[in-house]
Each structure stands twice: as structure tokens, then as C-alpha cells.
C-alpha atoms as a PDB file:
ATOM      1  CA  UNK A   1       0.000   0.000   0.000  1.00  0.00           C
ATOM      2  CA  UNK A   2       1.252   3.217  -0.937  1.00  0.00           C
ATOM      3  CA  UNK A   3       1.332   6.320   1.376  1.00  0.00           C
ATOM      4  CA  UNK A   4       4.017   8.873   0.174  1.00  0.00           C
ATOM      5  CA  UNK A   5       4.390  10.186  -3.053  1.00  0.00           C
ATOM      6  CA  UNK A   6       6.997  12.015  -4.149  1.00  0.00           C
ATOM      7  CA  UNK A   7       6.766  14.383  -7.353  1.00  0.00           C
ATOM      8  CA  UNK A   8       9.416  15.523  -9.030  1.00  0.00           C
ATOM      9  CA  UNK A   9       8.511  19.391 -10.409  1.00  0.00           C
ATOM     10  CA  UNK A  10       9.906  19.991 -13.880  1.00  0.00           C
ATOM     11  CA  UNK A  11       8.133  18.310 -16.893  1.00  0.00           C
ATOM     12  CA  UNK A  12       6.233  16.196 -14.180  1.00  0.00           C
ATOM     13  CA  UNK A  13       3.955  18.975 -12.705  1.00  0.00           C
ATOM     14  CA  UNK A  14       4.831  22.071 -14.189  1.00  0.00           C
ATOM     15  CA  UNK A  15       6.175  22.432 -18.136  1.00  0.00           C
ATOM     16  CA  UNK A  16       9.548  23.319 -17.643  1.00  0.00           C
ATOM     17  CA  UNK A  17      10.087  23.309 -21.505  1.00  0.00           C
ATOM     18  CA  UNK A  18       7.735  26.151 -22.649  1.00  0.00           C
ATOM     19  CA  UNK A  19       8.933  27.976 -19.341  1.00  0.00           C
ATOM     20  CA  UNK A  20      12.133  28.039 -20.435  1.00  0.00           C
ATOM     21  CA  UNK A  21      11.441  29.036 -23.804  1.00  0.00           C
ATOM     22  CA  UNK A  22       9.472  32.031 -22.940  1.00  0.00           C
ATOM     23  CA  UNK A  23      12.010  33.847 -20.110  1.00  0.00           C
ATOM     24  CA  UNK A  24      14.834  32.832 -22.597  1.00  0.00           C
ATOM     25  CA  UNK A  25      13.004  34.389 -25.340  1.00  0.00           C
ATOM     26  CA  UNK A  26      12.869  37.348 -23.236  1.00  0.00           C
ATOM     27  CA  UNK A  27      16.515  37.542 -21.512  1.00  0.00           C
ATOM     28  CA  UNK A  28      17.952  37.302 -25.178  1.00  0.00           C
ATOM     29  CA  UNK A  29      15.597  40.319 -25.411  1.00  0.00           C
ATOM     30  CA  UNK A  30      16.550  42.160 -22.698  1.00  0.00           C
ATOM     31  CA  UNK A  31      20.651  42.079 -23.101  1.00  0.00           C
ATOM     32  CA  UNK A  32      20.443  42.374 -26.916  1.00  0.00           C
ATOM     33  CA  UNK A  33      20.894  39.012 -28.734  1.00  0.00           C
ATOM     34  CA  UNK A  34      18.486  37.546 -31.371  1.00  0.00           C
ATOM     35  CA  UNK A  35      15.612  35.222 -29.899  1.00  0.00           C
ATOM     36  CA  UNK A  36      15.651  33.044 -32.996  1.00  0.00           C
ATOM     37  CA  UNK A  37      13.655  29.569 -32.526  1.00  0.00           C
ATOM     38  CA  UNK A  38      17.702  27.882 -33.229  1.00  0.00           C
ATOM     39  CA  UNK A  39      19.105  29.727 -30.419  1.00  0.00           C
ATOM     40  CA  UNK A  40      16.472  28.928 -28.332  1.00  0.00           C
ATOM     41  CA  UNK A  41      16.536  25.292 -28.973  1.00  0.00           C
ATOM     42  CA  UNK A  42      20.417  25.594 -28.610  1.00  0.00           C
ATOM     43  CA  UNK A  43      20.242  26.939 -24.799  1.00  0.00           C
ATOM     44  CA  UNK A  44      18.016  24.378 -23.746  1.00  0.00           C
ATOM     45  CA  UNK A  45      20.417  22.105 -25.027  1.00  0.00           C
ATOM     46  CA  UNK A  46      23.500  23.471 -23.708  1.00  0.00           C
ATOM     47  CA  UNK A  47      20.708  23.516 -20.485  1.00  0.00           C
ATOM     48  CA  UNK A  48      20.222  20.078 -19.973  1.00  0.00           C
ATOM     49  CA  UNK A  49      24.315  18.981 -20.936  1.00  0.00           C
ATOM     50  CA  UNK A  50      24.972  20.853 -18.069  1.00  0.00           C
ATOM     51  CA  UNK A  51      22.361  19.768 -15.407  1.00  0.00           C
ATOM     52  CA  UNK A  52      23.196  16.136 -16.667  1.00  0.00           C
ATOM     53  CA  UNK A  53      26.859  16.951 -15.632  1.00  0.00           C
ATOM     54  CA  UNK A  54      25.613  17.828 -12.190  1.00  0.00           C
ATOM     55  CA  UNK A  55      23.698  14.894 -11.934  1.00  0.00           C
ATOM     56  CA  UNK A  56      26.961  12.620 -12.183  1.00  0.00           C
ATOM     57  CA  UNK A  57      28.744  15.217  -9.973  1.00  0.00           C
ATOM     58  CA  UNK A  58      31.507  16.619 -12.506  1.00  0.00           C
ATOM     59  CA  UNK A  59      30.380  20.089 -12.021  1.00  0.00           C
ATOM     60  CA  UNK A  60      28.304  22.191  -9.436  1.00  0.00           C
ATOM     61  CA  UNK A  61      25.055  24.108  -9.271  1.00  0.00           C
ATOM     62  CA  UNK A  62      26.995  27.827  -9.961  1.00  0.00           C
ATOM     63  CA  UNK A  63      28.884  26.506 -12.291  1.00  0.00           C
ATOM     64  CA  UNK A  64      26.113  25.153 -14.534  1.00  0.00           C
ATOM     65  CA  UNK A  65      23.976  28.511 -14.297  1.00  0.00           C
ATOM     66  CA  UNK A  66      26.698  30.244 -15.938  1.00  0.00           C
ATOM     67  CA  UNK A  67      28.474  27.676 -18.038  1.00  0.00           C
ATOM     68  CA  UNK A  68      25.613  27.380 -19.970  1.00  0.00           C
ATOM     69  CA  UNK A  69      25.415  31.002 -21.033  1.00  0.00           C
ATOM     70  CA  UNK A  70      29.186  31.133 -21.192  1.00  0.00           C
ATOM     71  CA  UNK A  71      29.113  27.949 -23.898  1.00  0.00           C
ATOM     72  CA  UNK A  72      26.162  29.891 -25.945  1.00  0.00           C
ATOM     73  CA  UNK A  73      27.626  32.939 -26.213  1.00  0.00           C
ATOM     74  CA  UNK A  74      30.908  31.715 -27.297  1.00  0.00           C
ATOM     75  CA  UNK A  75      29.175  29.541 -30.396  1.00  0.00           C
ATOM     76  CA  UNK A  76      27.450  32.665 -30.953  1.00  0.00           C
ATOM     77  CA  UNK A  77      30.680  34.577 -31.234  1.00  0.00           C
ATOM     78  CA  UNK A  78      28.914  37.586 -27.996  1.00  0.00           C
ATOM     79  CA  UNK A  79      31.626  39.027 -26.435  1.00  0.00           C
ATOM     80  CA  UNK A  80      30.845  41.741 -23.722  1.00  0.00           C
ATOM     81  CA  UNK A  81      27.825  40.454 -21.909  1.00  0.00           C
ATOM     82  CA  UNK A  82      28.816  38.953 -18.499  1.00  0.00           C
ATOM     83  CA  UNK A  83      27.104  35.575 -17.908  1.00  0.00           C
ATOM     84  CA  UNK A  84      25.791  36.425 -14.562  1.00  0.00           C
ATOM     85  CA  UNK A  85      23.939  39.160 -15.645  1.00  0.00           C
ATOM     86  CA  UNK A  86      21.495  36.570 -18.362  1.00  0.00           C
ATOM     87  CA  UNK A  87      21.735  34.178 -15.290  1.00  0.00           C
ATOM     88  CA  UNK A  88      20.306  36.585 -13.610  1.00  0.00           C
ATOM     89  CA  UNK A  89      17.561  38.010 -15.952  1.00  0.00           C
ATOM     90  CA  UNK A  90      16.722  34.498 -16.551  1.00  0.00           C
ATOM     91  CA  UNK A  91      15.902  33.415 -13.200  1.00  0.00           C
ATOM     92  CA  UNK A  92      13.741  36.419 -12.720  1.00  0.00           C
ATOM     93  CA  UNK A  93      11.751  36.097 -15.559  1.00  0.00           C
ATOM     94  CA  UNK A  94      11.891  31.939 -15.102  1.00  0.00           C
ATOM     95  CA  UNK A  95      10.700  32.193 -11.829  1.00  0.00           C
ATOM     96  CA  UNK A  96       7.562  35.078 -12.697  1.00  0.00           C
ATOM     97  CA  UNK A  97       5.223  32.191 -14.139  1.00  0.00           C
ATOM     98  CA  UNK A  98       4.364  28.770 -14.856  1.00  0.00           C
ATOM     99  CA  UNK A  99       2.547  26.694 -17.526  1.00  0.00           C
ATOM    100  CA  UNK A 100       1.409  23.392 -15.947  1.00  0.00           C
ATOM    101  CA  UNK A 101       1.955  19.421 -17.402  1.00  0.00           C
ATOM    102  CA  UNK A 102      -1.626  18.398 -18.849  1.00  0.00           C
ATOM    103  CA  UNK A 103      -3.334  16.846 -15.962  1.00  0.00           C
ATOM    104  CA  UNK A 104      -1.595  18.131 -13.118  1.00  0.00           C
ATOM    105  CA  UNK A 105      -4.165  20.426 -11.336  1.00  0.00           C
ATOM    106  CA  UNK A 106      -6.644  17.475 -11.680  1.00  0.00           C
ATOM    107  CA  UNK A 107      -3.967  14.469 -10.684  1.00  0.00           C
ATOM    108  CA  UNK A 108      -3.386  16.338  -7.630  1.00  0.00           C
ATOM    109  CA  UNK A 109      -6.825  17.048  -6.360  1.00  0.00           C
ATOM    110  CA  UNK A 110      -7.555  13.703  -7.139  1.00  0.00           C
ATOM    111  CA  UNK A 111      -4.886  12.617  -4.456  1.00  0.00           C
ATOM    112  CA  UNK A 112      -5.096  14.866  -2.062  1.00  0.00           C
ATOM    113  CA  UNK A 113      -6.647  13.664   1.071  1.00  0.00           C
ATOM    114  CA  UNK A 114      -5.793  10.105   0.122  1.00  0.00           C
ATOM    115  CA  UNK A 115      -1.461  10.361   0.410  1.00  0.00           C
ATOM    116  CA  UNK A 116       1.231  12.202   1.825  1.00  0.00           C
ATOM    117  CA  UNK A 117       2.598  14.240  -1.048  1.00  0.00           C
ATOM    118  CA  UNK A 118       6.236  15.616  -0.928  1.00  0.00           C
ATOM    119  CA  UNK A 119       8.152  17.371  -3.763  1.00  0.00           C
ATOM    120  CA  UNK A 120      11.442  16.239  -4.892  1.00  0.00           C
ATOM    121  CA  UNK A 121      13.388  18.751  -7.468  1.00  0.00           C
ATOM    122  CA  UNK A 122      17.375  19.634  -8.400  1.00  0.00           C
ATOM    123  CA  UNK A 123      15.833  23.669  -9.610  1.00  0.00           C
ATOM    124  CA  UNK A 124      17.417  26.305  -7.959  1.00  0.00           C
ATOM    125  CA  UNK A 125      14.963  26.924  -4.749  1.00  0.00           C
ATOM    126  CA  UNK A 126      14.233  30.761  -5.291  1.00  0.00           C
ATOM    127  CA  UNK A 127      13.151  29.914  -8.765  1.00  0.00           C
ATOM    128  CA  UNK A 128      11.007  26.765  -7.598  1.00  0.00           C
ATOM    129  CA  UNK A 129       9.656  28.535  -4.782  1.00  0.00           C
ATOM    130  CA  UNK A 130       8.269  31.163  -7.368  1.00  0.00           C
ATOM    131  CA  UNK A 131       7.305  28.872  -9.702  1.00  0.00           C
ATOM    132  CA  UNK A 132       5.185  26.969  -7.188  1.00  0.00           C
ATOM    133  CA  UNK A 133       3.665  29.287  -5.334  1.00  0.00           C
ATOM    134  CA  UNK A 134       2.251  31.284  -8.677  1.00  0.00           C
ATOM    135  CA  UNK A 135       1.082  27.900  -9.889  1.00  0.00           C
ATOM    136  CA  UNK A 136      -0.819  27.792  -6.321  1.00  0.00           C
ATOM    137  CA  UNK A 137      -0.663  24.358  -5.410  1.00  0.00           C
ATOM    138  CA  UNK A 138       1.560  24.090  -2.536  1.00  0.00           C
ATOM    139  CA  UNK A 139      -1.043  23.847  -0.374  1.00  0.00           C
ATOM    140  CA  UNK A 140      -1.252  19.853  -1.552  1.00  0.00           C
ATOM    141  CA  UNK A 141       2.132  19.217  -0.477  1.00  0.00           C
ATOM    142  CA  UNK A 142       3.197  18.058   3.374  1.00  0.00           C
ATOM    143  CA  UNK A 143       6.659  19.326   2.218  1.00  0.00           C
ATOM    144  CA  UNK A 144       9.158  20.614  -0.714  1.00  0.00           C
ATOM    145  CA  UNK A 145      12.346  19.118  -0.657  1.00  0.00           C
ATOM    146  CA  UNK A 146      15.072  21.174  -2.849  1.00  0.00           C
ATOM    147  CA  UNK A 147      18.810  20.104  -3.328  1.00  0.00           C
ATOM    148  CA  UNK A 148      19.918  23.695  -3.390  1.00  0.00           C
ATOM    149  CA  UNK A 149      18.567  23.592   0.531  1.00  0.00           C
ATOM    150  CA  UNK A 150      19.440  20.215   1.295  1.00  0.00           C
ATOM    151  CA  UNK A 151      23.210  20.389   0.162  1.00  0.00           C
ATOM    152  CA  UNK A 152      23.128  17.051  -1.936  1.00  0.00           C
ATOM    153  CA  UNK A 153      21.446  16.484  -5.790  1.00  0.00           C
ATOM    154  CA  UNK A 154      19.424  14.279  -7.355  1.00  0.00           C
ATOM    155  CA  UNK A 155      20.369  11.101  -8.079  1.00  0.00           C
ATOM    156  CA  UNK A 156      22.308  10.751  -5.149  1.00  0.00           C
ATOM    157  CA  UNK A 157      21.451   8.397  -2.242  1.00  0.00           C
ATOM    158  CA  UNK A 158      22.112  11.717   0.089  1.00  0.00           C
ATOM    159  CA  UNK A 159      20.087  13.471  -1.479  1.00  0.00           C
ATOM    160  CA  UNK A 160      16.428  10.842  -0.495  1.00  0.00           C
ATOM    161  CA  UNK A 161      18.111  10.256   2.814  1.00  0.00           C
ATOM    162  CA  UNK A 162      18.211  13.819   3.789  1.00  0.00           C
ATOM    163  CA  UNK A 163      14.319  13.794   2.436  1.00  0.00           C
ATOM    164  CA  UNK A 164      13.385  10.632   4.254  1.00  0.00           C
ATOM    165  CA  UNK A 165      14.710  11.904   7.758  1.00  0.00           C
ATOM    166  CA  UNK A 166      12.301  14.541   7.243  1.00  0.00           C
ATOM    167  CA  UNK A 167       9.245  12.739   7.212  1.00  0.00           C
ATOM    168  CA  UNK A 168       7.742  11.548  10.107  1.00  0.00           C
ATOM    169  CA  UNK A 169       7.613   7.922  10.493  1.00  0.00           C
ATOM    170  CA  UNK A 170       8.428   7.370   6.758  1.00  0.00           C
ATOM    171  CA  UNK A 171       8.603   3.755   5.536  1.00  0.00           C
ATOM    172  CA  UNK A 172      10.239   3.425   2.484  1.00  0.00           C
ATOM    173  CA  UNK A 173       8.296   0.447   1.125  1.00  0.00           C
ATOM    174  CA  UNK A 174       4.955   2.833   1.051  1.00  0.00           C
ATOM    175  CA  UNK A 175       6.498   5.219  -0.980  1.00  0.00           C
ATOM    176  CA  UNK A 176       6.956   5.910  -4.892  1.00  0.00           C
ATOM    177  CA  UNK A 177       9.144   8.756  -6.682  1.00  0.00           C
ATOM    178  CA  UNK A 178       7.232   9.719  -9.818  1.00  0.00           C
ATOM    179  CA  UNK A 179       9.333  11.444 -12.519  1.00  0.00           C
ATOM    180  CA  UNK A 180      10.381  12.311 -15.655  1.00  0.00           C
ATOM    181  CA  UNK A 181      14.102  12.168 -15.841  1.00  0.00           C
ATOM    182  CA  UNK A 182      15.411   8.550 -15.793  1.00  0.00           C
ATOM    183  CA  UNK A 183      18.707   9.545 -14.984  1.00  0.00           C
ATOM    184  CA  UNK A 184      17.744  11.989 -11.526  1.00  0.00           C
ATOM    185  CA  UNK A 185      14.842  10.720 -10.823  1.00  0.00           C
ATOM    186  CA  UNK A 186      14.273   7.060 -11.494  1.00  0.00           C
ATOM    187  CA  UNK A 187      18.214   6.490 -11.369  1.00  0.00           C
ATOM    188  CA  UNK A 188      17.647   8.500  -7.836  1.00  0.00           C
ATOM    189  CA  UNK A 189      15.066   6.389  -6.551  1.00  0.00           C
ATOM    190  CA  UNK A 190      17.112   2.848  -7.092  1.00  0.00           C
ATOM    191  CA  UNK A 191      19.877   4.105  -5.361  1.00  0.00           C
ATOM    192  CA  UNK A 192      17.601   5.056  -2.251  1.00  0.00           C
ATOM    193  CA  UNK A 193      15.697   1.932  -2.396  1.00  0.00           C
ATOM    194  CA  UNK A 194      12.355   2.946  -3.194  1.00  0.00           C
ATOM    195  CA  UNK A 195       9.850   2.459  -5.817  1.00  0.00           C
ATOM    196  CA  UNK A 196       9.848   4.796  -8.342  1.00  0.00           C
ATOM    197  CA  UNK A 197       7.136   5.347 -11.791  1.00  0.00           C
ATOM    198  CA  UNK A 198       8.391   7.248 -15.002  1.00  0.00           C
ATOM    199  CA  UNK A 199       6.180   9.481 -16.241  1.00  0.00           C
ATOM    200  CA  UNK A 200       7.025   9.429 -19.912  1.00  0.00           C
ATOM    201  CA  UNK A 201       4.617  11.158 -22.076  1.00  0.00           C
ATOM    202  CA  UNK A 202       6.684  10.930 -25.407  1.00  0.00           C
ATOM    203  CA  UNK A 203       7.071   7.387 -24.809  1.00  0.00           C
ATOM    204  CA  UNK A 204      10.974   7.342 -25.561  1.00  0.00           C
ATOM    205  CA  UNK A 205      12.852   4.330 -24.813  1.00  0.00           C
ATOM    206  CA  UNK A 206      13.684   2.959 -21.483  1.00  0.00           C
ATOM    207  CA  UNK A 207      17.073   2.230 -20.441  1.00  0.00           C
ATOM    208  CA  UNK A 208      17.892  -0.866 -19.402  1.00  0.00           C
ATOM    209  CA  UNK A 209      20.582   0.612 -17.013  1.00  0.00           C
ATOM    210  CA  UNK A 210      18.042   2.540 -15.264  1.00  0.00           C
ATOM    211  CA  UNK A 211      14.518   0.437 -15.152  1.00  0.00           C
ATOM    212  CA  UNK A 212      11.692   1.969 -13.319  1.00  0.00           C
ATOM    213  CA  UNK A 213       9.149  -0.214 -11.443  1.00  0.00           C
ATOM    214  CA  UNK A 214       6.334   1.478 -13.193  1.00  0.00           C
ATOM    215  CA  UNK A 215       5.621   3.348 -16.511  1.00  0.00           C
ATOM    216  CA  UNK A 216       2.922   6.127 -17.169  1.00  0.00           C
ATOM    217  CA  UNK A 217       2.389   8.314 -20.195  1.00  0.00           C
ATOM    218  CA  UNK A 218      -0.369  10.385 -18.892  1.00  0.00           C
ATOM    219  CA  UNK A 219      -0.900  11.930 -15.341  1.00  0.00           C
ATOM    220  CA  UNK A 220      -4.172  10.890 -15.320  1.00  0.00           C
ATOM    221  CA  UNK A 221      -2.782   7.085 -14.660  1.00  0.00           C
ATOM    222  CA  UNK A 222      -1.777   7.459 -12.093  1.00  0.00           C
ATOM    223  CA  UNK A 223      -3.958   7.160  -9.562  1.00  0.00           C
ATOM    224  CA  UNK A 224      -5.281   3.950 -10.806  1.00  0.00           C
ATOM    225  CA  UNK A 225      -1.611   2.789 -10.601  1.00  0.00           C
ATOM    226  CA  UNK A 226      -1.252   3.787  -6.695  1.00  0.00           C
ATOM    227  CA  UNK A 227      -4.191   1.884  -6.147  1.00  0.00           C
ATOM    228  CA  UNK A 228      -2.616  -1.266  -7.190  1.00  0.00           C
ATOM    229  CA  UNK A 229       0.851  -0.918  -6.069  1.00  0.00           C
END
């Protein structure tokens, strides 16, 4: 029987993707540089190299929110605008608004009442505390459980220890990590020992490296699937 669910945030709850696109869109604005649709699909891929490098622990949090304006700008030949100060524009306008996963208002009224819901995310904790309170729905969660605050990342056994001493009387076999990113948060989930479901709504591939217990391509699964767990 399940009694703790824990949500990761980006592409799980909220849509990180068109967030990103739309304070990039405007940062590019702000300090000057074209907001082409190629540039914009090139930062979110410089993006996620870099959070994948944290992940495995080769660099740290600072260093990926300004190595991955430092690598853009020097494809894009920009001299003369200091990487802190799009870091900074960028988190402002990243952390202003939200644009929410289809089915996540609904998934989480449907389970409220009937778990203990924690969040589980790697963002930087001033932009996820914006981000969640303006989508409102902190209220459904018994707590919100941020690396940036906790000292350790995501995938890292630390990281869901640190989490687990802070719920009272938390059994690990009642619990499930529900996420996106195989490599944080299923890979995440192994190494802590606890069930974990991949929400995978452009049903890519699994990795046989990384299996997750359960699958799901819509939210709207899910609560069937906690029933039967």
C-alpha cells in the first residue's frame, strides 16, 4: 500500500520546456541578442548537458547557471555580456510564471486527502519557490524538498536520505518517486531503495541501465496505478 508520493517538479507537474522558452526568449531580449527559434533550442540544449553533468557530480550548481550562457555565447561569437547578468535576468523572468503538465491540477486534487505528497526537485529553490507558489498548489504538499537547501542532488542516495529523515515515520516500502528524468529521478530512486514510476509522455525508450518499477504516459494514470501498487 502506498502512502508517500513524491513528485518531481519539472516536466512532471509544471512544463519546464515552454517555461524556459518564454524567459529565454525574453533575456535574449533584454541584453540584446536575437531570440531566434535555433538559439532557443540551442540553450536548452546546452541547459540540460549541463544539469546532466551535475547529476553525475563533474560540475556544481553555480557553475552550470553560468556555463551554460558562457558555452552559448561563445558559439554565438557575444563578447561583452557577463554571464551572470542573463543568469540573472533568466531566473527572474523563469521564476515570474508557470505553464502546468496536462493533468496536473486534476492528478493532484484527485490525491489529495488520500497520500502524503512531498516534492522532490534539483531547480534552484528561489526559482522553484516562485514557480510553485504562482502555480498555487503548494497547499497539496506536506513538504518541498530542494537540493539547493538540502546540500546534496538528485540522483544521489544523500540526497532521499536527507528527504526521508524529514518525514515523520516514513517507511520506504509505502512510498513511490514519480518522474520524468530517468537519470535523476528514477536512477535517484534505485539508489535510495524505493519504488519509483516514469512518467514518460513521449514514450521514448527505457534504459535498461536505469529500469523503473512502473511506466505512465499520462498523469491521469496514475492514480489507478497507486491503487494497485
Amino acid at each position: 500500500m502506498i502512502k508517500y508520493v513524491l513528485f518531481d517538479v519539472d516536466d512532471t507537474l509544471l512544463d519546464f520546456g515552454k517555461a524556459e522558452a518564454a524567459a529565454i526568449r525574453k533575456t535574449f531580449e533584454r541584453i540584446g541578442i536575437p531570440a531566434t527559434d535555433e538559439t532557443v533550442r540551442r540553450y536548452s540544449e546546452i541547459n540540460n548537458e549541463q544539469w546532466r553533468l551535475l547529476e553525475k557530480g563533474v560540475i556544481t550548481r553555480s557553475e552550470v547557471l553560468t556555463r551554460r550562457f558562457d558555452i552559448l555565447f561563445a558559439e554565438l561569437g557575444i563578447k561583452g555580456i557577463p554571464s551572470e547578468m542573463a543568469q540573472a535576468s533568466y531566473e527572474y523572468l523563469l521564476g515570474i510564471g508557470h505553464y502546468f503538465v496536462d493533468g496536473a491540477p486534476e492528478l493532484l486534487k484527485a490525491l489529495e486527502g488520500r497520500y502524503e505528497l512531498y516534492i522532490i526537485s534539483n531547480g534552484t529553490a528561489s526559482v522553484q519557490s516562485s514557480r510553485l507558489k504562482s502555480a498555487g498548489i503548494i497547499p497539496y504538499f506536506r513538504n518541498i524538498f530542494i537540493s539547493e537547501r538540502l546540500g546534496f542532488n538528485k540522483p544521489s542516495k544523500e540526497f532521499f536520505d536527507a528527504c526521508f529523515e524529514r518525514i515523520p515515520g516514513f517507511e520506504k516500502d509505502k512510498a513511490v518517486i514519480v518522474g520524468d528524468r530517468l537519470s535523476s529521478d528514477i536512477l535517484g530512486g534505485i539508489n535510495a531503495g524505493v519504488r519509483t514510476c516514469w512518467f514518460n509522455p513521449k514514450g521514448e525508450a527505457p534504459d535498461p541501465e536505469i529500469p523503473a518499477d512502473y511506466e505512465i504516459r499520462q498523469l491521469s494514470e496514475l492514480p489507478a496505478l497507486l491503487e494497485r501498487i
